[in-house]
N, C-alpha and C. Protein backbone atom coordinates (compact mmCIF):
# COMPACT_ATOMS: atom_id res chain seq x y z
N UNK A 1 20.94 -5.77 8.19
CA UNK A 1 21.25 -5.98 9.60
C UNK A 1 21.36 -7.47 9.90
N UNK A 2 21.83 -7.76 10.87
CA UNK A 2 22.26 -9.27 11.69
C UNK A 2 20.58 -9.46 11.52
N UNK A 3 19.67 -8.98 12.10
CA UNK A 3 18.72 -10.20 12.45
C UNK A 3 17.64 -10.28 10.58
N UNK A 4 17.79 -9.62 9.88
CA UNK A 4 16.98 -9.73 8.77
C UNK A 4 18.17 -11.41 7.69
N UNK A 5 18.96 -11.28 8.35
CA UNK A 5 20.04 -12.43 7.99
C UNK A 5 20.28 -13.86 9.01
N UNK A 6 19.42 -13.42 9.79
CA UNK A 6 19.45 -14.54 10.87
C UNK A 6 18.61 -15.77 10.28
N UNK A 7 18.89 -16.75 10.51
CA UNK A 7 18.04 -17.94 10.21
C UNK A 7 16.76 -18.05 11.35
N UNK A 8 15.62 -18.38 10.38
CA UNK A 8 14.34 -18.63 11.60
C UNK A 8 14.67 -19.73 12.59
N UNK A 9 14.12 -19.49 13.81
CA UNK A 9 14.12 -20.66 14.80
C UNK A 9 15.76 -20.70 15.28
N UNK A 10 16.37 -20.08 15.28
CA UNK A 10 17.89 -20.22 15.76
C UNK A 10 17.97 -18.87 16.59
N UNK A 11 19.17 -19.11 17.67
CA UNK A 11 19.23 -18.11 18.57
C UNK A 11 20.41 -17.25 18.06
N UNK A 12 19.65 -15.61 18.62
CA UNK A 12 20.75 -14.71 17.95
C UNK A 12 21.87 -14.74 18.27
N UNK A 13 22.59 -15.41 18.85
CA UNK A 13 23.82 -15.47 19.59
C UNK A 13 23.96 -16.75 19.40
N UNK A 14 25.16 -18.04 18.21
CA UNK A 14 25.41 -19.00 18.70
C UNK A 14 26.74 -19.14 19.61
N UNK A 15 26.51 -19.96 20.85
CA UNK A 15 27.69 -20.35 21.19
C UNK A 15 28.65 -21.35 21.00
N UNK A 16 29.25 -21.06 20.21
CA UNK A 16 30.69 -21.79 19.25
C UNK A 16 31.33 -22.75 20.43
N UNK A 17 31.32 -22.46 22.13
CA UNK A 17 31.71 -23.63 22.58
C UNK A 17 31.32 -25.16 23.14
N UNK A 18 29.50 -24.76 22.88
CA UNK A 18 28.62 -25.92 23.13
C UNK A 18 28.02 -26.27 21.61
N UNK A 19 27.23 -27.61 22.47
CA UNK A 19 27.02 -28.66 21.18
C UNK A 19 26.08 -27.89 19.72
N UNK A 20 26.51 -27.83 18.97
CA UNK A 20 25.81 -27.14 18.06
C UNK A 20 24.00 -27.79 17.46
N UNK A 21 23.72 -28.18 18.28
CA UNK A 21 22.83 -28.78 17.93
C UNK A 21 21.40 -27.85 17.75
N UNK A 22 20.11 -27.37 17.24
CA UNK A 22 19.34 -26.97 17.22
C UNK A 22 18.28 -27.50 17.82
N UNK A 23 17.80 -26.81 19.21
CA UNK A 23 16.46 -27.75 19.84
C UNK A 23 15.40 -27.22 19.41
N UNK A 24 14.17 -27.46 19.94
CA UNK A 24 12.80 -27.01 20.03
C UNK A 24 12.51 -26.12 20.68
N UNK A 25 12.71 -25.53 22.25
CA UNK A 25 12.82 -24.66 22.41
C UNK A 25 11.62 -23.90 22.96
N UNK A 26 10.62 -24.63 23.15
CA UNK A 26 9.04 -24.24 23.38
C UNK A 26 8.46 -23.74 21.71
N UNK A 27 9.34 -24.14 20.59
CA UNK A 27 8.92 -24.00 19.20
C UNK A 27 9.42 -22.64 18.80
N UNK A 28 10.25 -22.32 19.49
CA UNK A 28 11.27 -20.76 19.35
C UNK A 28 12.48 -21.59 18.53
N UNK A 29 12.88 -22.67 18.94
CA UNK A 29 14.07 -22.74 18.26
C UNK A 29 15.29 -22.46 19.31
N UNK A 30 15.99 -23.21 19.42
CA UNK A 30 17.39 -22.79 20.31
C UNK A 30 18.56 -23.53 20.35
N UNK A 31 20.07 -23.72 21.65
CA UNK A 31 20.95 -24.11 20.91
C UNK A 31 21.24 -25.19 22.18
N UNK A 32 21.78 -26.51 21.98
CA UNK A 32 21.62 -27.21 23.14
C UNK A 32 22.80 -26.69 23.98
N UNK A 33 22.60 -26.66 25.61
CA UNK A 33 23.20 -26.06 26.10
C UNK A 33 24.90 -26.60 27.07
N UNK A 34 24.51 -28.20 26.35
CA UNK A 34 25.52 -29.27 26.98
C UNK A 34 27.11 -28.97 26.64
N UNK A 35 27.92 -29.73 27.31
CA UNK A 35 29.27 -29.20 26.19
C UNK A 35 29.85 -30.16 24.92
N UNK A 36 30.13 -29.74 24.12
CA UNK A 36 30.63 -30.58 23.15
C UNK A 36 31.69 -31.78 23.14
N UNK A 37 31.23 -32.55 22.81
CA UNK A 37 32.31 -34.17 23.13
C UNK A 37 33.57 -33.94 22.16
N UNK A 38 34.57 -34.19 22.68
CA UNK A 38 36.04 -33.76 22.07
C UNK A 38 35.75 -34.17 21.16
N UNK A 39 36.53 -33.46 19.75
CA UNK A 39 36.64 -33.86 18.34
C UNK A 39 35.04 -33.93 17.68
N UNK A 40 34.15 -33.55 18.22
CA UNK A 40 32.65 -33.55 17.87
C UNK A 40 32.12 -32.08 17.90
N UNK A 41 31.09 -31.53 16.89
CA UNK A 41 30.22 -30.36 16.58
C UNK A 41 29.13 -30.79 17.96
N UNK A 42 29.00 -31.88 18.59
CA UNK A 42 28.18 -31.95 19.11
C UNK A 42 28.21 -32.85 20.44
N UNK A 43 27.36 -32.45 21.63
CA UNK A 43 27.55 -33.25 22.63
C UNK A 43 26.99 -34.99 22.48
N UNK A 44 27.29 -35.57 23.85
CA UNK A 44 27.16 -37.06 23.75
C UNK A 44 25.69 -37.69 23.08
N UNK A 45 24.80 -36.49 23.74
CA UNK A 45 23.11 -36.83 23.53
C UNK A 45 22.59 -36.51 21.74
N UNK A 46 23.06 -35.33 21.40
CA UNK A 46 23.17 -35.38 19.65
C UNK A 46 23.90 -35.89 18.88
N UNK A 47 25.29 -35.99 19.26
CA UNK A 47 25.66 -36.99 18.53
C UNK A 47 25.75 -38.31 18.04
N UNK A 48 24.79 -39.58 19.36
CA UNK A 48 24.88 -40.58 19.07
C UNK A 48 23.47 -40.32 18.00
N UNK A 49 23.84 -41.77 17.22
CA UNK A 49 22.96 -41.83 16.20
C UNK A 49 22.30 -40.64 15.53
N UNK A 50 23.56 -39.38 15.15
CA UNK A 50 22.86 -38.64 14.42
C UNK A 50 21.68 -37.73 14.91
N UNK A 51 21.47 -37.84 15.98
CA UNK A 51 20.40 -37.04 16.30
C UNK A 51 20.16 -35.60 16.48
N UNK A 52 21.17 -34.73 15.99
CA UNK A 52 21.03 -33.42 16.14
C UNK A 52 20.29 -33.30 14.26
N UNK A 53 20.48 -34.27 13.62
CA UNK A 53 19.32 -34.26 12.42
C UNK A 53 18.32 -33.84 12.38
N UNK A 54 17.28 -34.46 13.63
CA UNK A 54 16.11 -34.05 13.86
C UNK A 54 15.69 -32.46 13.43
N UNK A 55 16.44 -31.25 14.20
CA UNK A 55 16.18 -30.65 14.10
C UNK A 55 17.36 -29.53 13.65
N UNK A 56 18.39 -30.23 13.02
CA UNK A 56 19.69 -29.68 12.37
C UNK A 56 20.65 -28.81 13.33
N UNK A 57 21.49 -28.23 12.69
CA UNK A 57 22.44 -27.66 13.44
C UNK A 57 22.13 -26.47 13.12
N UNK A 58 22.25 -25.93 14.46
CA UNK A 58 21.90 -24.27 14.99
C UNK A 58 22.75 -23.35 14.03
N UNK A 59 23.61 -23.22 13.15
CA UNK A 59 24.42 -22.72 12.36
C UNK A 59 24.01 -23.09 11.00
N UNK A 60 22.91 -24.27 10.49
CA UNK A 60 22.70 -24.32 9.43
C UNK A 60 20.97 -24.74 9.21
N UNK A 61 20.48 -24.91 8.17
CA UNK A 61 19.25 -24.85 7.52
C UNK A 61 18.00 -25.43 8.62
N UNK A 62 17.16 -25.29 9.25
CA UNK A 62 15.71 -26.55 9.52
C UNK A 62 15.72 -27.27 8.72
N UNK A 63 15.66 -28.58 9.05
CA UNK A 63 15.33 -29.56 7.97
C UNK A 63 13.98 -29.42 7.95
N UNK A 64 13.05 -29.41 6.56
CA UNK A 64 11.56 -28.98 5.90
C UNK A 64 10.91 -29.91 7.24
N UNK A 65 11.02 -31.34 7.26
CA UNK A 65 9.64 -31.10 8.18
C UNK A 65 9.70 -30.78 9.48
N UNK A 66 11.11 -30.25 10.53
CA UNK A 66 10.87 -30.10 11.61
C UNK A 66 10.68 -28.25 11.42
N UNK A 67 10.72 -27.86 9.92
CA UNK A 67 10.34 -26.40 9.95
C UNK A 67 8.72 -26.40 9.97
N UNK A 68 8.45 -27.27 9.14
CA UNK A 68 6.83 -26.90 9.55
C UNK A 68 6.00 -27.33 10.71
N UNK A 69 6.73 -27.86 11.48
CA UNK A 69 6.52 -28.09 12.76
C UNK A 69 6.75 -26.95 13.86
N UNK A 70 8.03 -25.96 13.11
CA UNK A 70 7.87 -24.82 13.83
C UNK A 70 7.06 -24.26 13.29
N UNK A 71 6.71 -23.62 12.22
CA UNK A 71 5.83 -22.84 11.53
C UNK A 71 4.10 -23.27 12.14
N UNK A 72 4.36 -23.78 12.29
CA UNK A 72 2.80 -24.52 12.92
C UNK A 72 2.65 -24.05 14.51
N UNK A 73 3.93 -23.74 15.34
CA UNK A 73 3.67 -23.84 16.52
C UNK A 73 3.94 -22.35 16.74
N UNK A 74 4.08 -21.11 15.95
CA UNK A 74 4.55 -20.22 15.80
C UNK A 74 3.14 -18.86 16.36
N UNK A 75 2.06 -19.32 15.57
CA UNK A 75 0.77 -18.65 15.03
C UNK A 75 0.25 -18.98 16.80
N UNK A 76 -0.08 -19.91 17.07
CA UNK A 76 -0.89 -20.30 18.32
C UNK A 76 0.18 -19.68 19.51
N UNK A 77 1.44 -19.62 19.33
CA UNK A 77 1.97 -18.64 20.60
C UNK A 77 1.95 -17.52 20.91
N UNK A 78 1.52 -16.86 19.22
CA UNK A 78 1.54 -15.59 19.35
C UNK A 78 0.13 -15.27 19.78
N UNK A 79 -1.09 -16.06 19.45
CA UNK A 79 -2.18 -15.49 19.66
C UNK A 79 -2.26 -15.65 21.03
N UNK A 80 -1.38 -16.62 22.09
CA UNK A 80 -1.86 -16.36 22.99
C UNK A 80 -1.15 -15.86 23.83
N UNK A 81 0.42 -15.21 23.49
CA UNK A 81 1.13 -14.65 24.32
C UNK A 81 0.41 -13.02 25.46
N UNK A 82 -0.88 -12.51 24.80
CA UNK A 82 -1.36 -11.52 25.55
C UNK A 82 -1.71 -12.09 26.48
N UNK A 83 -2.63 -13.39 26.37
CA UNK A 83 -3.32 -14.25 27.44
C UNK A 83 -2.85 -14.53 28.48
N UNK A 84 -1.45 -15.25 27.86
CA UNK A 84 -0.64 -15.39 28.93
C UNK A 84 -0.16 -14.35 29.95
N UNK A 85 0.15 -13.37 29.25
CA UNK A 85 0.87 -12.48 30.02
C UNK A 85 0.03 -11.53 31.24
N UNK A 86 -1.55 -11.98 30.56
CA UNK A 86 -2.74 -11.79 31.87
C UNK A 86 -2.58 -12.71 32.64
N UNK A 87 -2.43 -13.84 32.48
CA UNK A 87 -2.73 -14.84 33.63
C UNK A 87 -1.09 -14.94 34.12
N UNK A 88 -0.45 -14.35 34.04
CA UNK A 88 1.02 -14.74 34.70
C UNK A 88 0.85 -13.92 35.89
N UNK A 89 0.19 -12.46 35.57
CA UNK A 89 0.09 -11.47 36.03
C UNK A 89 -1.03 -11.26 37.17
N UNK A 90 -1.78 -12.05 36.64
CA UNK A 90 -3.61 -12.56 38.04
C UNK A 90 -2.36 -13.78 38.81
N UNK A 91 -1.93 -14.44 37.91
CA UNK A 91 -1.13 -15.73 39.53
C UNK A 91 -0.28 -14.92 40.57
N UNK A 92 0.29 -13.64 39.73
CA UNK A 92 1.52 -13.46 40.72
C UNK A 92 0.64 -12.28 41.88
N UNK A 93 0.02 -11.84 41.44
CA UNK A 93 -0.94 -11.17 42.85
C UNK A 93 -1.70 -11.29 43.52
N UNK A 94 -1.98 -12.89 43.24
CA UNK A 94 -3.17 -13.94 44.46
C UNK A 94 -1.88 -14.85 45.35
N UNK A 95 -2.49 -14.34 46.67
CA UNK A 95 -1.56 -14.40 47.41
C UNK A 95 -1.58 -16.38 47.83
């Protein structure tokens, strides 16, 4: 299936008409949402000096250390996504 072939940290859907760049994402991983500078894979803000490097292009590999930077931020969201989803849930019914 599509998602057992999906790359980690990239969104299931890239959009081919913005900057291909790979963000952070709250450590999910995602795709920048700017538009792409003519004749460029990438908008004005990733493309100068290379900077969609950081965290590579949404269509190809994590570079190793901004992967273990996701891999690191991966474990602590999950343990506290129940938490959260209590306290989203106590804010939204105190008036």
């Amino acid at each position: 299936s599509m998602a057992s072939t999906r790359k980690p940290f990239t969104p299931e859907e890239i959009e081919w008409t913005l900057c291909l760049a790979r963000t952070w994402n709250a450590g999910r991983g995602g795709q920048c949402l700017r538009h792409r500078r003519d004749g460029s894979d990438f908008c004005a803000m990733h493309g100068a000096g290379d900077k969609w490097m950081v965290h590579g292009r949404v269509d190809g590999n994590v570079p190793e250390k901004k992967l273990r930077e996701f891999e690191a931020a991966t474990p602590a969201r999950k343990r506290r996504r129940s938490e959260t989803c209590e306290a989203s849930a106590f804010l939204m019914e105190t008036p």
